[in-house]
Protein backbone atom coordinates (compact mmCIF):
# COMPACT_ATOMS: atom_id res chain seq x y z
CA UNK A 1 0.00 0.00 0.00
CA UNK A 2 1.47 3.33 -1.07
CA UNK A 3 1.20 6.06 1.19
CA UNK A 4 4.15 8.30 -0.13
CA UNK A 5 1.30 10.72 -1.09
CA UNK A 6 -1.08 10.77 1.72
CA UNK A 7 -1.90 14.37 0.69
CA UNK A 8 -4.34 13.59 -2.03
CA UNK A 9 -5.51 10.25 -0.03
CA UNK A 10 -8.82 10.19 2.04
CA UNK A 11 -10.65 6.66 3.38
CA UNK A 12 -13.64 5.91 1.85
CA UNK A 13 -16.73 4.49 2.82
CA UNK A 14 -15.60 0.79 3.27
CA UNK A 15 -12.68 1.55 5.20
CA UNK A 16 -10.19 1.72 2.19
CA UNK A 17 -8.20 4.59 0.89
CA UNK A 18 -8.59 6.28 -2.26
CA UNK A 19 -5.61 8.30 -3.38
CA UNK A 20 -6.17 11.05 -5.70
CA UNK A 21 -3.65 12.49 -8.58
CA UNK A 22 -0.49 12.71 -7.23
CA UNK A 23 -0.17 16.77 -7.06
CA UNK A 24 3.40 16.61 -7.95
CA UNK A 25 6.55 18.30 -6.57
CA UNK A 26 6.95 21.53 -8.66
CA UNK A 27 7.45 25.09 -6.74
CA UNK A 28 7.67 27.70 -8.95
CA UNK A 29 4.15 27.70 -10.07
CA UNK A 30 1.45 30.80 -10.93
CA UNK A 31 -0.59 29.59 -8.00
CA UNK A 32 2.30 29.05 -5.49
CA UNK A 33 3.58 32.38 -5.93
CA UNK A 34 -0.47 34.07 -5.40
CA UNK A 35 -0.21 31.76 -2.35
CA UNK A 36 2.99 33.73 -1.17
CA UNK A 37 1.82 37.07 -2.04
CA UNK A 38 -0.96 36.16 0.05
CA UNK A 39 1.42 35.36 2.89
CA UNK A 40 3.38 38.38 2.28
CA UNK A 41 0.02 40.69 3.04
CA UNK A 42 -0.55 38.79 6.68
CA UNK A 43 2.13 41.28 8.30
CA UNK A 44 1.10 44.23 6.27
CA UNK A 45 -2.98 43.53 7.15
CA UNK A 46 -1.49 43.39 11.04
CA UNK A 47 0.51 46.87 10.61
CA UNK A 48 -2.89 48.66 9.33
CA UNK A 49 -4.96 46.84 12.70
CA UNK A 50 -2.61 47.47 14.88
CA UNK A 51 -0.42 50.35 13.65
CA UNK A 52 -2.33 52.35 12.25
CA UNK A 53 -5.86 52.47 14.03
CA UNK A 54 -7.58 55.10 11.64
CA UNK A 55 -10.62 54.42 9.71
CA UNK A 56 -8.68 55.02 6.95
CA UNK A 57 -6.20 52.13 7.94
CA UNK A 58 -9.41 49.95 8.62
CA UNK A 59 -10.36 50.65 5.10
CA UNK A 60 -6.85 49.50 3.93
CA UNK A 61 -7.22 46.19 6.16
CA UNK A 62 -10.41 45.22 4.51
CA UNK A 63 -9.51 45.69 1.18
CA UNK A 64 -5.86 43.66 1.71
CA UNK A 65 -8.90 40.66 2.90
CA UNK A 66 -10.86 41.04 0.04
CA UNK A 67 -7.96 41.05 -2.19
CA UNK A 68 -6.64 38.20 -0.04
CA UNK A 69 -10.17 35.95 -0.70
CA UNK A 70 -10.41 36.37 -4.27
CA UNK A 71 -6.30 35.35 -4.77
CA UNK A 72 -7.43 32.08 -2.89
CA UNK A 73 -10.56 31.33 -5.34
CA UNK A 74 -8.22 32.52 -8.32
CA UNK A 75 -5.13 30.22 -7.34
CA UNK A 76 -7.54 27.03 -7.39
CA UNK A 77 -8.75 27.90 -10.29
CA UNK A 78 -5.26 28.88 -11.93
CA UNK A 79 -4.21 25.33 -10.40
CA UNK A 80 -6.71 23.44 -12.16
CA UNK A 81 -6.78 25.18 -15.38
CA UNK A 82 -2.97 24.91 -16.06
CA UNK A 83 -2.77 21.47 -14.18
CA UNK A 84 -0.31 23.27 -11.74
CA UNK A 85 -1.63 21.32 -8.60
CA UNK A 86 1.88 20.80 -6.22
CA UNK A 87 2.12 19.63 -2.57
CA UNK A 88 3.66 23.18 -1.99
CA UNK A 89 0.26 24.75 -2.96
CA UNK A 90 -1.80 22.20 -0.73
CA UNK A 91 0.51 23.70 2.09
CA UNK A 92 0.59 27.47 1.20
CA UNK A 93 -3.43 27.54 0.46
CA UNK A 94 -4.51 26.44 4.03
CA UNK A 95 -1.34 28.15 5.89
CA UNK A 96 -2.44 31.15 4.16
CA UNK A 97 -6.27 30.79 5.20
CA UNK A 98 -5.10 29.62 8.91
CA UNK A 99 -2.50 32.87 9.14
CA UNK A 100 -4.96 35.81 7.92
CA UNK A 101 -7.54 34.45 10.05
CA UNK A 102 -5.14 34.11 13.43
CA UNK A 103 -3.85 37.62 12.57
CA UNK A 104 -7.29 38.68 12.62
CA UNK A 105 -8.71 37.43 15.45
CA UNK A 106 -5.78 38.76 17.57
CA UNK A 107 -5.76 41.88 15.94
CA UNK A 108 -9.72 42.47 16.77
CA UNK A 109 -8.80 40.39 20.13
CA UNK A 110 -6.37 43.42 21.00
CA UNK A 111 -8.50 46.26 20.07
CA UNK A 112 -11.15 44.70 22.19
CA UNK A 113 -13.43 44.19 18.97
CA UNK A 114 -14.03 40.62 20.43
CA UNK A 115 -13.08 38.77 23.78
CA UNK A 116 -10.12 36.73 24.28
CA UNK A 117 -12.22 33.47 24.84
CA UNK A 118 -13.21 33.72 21.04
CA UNK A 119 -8.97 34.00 20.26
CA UNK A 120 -8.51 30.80 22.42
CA UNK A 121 -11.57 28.73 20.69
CA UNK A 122 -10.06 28.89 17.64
CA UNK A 123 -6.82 28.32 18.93
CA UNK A 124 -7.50 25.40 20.89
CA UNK A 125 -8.84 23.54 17.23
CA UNK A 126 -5.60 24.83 15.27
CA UNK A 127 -3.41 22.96 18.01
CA UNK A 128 -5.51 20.07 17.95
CA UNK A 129 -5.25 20.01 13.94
CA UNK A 130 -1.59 20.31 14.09
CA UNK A 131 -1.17 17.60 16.56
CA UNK A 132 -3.20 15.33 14.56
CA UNK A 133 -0.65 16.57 11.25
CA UNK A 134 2.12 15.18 13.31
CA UNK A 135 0.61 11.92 14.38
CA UNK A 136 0.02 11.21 10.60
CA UNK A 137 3.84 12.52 9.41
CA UNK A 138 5.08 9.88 12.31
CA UNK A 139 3.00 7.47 10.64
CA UNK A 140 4.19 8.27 7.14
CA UNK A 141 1.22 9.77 5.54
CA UNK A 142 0.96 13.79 4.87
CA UNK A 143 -1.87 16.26 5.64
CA UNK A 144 -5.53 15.43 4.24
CA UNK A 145 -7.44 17.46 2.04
CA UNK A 146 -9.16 20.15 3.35
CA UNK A 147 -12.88 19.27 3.32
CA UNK A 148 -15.84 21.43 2.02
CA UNK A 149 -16.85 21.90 5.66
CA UNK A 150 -13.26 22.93 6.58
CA UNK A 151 -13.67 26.08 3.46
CA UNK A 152 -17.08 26.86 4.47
CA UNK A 153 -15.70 27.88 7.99
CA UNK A 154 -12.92 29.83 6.41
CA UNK A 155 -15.24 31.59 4.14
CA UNK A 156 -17.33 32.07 6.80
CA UNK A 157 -14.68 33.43 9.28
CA UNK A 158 -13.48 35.80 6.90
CA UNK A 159 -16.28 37.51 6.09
CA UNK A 160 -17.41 37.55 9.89
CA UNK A 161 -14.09 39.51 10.99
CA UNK A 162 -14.35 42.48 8.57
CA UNK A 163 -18.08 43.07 9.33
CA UNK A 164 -16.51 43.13 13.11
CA UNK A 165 -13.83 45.78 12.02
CA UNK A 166 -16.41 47.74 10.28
CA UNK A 167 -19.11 47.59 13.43
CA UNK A 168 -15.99 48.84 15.74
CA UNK A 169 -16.50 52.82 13.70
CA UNK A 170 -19.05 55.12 14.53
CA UNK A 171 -21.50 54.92 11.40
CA UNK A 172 -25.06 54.26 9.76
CA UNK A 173 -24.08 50.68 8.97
CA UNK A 174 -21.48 49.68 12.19
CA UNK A 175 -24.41 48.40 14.24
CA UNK A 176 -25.76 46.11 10.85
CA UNK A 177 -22.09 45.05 10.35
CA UNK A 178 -21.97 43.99 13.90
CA UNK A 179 -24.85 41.74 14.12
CA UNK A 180 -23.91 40.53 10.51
CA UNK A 181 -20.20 39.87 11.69
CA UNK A 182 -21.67 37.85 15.31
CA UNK A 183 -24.28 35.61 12.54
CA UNK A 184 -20.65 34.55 10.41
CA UNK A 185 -18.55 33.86 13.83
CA UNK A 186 -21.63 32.01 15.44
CA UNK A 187 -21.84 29.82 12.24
CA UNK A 188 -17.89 30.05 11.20
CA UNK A 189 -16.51 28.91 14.94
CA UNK A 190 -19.46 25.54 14.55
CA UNK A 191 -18.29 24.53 10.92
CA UNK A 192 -14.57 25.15 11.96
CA UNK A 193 -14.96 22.67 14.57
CA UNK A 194 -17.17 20.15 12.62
CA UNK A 195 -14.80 20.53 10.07
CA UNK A 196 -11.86 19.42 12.98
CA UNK A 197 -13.69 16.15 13.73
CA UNK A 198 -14.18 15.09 10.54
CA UNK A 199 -10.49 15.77 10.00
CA UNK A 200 -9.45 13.95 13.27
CA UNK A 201 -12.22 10.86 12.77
CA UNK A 202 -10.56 10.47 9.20
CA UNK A 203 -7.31 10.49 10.09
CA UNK A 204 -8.13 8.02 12.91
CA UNK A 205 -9.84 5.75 10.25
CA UNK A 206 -6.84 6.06 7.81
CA UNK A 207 -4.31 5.31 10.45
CA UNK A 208 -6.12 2.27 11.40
CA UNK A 209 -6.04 0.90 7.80
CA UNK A 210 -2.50 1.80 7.42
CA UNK A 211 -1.80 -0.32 10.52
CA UNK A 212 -3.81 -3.22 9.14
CA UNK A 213 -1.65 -2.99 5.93
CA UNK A 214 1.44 -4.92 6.87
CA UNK A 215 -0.51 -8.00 6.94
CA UNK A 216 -2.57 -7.63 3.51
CA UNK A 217 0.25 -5.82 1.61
CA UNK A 218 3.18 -8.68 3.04
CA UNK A 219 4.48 -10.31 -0.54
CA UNK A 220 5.59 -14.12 -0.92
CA UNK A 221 8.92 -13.41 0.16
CA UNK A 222 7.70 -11.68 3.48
CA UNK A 223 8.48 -7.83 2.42
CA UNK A 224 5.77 -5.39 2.92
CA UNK A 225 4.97 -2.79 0.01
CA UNK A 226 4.62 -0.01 2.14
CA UNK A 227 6.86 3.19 1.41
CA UNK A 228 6.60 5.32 4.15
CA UNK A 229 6.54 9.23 3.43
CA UNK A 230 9.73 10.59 3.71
């Protein structure tokens, strides 16, 4: 059983793995580099919440997130058009999601836009996630896919946090944006959760095939087939 490319692997129904295209191992690709630009703007989005603290530098912050949601949806779409899918980019993507939305939340946390407890919900599922990531890497396979569930929470986050920034000014729309911004967290913080068991309960279920392998993948001369992920 191969499991050198866990990344595009996910159990299915029966219990048995189904491993996608194998993404491939090229860098320098159209999508990567949006993913890095993306990654670039985290400190920059940080500087205008923190820094800054004008309307105007509000203003700046929530255009840097728009520009930073439609450069996700545009390096999928780049990815599948030109067949530039990499395991770079299934790194980048998420890490980009995961760091725009942590900058956030502390961001908002500090300027007392919303409480603490809200910074260390969301913090609490990113450590579980990542200890799950290195349970599988000790195992040999590499990070699942991220599920529909798991983008529906991002999506959902990242409109929620603007609508916060813009409720925090003195205007016609701030208290709209505020109740708004409290419907996307509400609904953002369940998915994002959901989205963590599913990830956990299908890692469990493709760790517990992988460690039924040896016995069904052992050839006639007694090797196993396995090659573990470097």
């Amino acid at each position: 059983m191969q499991r050198g490319r866990a990344a595009g692997a996910q159990p299915g129904s029966a219990g048995q793995d189904r491993a996608g295209p194998d993404p491939g191992d090229r860098i320098l690709t159209i999508p990567n580099a949006i993913s890095v630009a993306r990654l670039l703007g985290v400190p920059v989005f940080l500087w205008l919440v923190l820094g800054v603290r004008t309307q105007a530098g509000d203003w700046w912050a929530l255009g840097l997130l728009a520009a930073s949601g439609l450069s996700d949806w545009l390096d999928g779409k780049i990815a599948r058009a030109m067949n530039q899918q990499s395991r770079l980019g299934q790194m980048l993507d998420p890490a980009a999601d995961r760091l725009y939305i942590v900058a956030t939340v502390i961001g908002l946390a500090v300027r007392a836009i919303i409480p603490w407890w809200l910074v260390a919900l969301l913090a609490a599922r990113e450590l579980l996630l990542a200890g799950t990531l290195l349970v599988l890497r000790r195992h040999g396979w590499g990070p699942l896919q991220v599920s529909f569930a798991g983008k529906t929470a991002t999506l959902c986050l990242l409109y929620a946090f603007p609508l916060l920034l813009l409720g925090a000014h003195n205007s016609s729309y701030a208290e709209l944006a505020r109740v708004a911004g409290w419907a996307f967290v509400i609904w953002g913080s369940a998915l994002y959760w959901c989205a963590a068991v599913l990830y956990i309960e299908q890692a469990r279920r493709l760790l517990t095939a992988g460690l039924a392998g040896p016995a069904a993948d052992t050839a006639d001369d007694g090797r196993t087939s396995r090659t573990p992920l470097s």
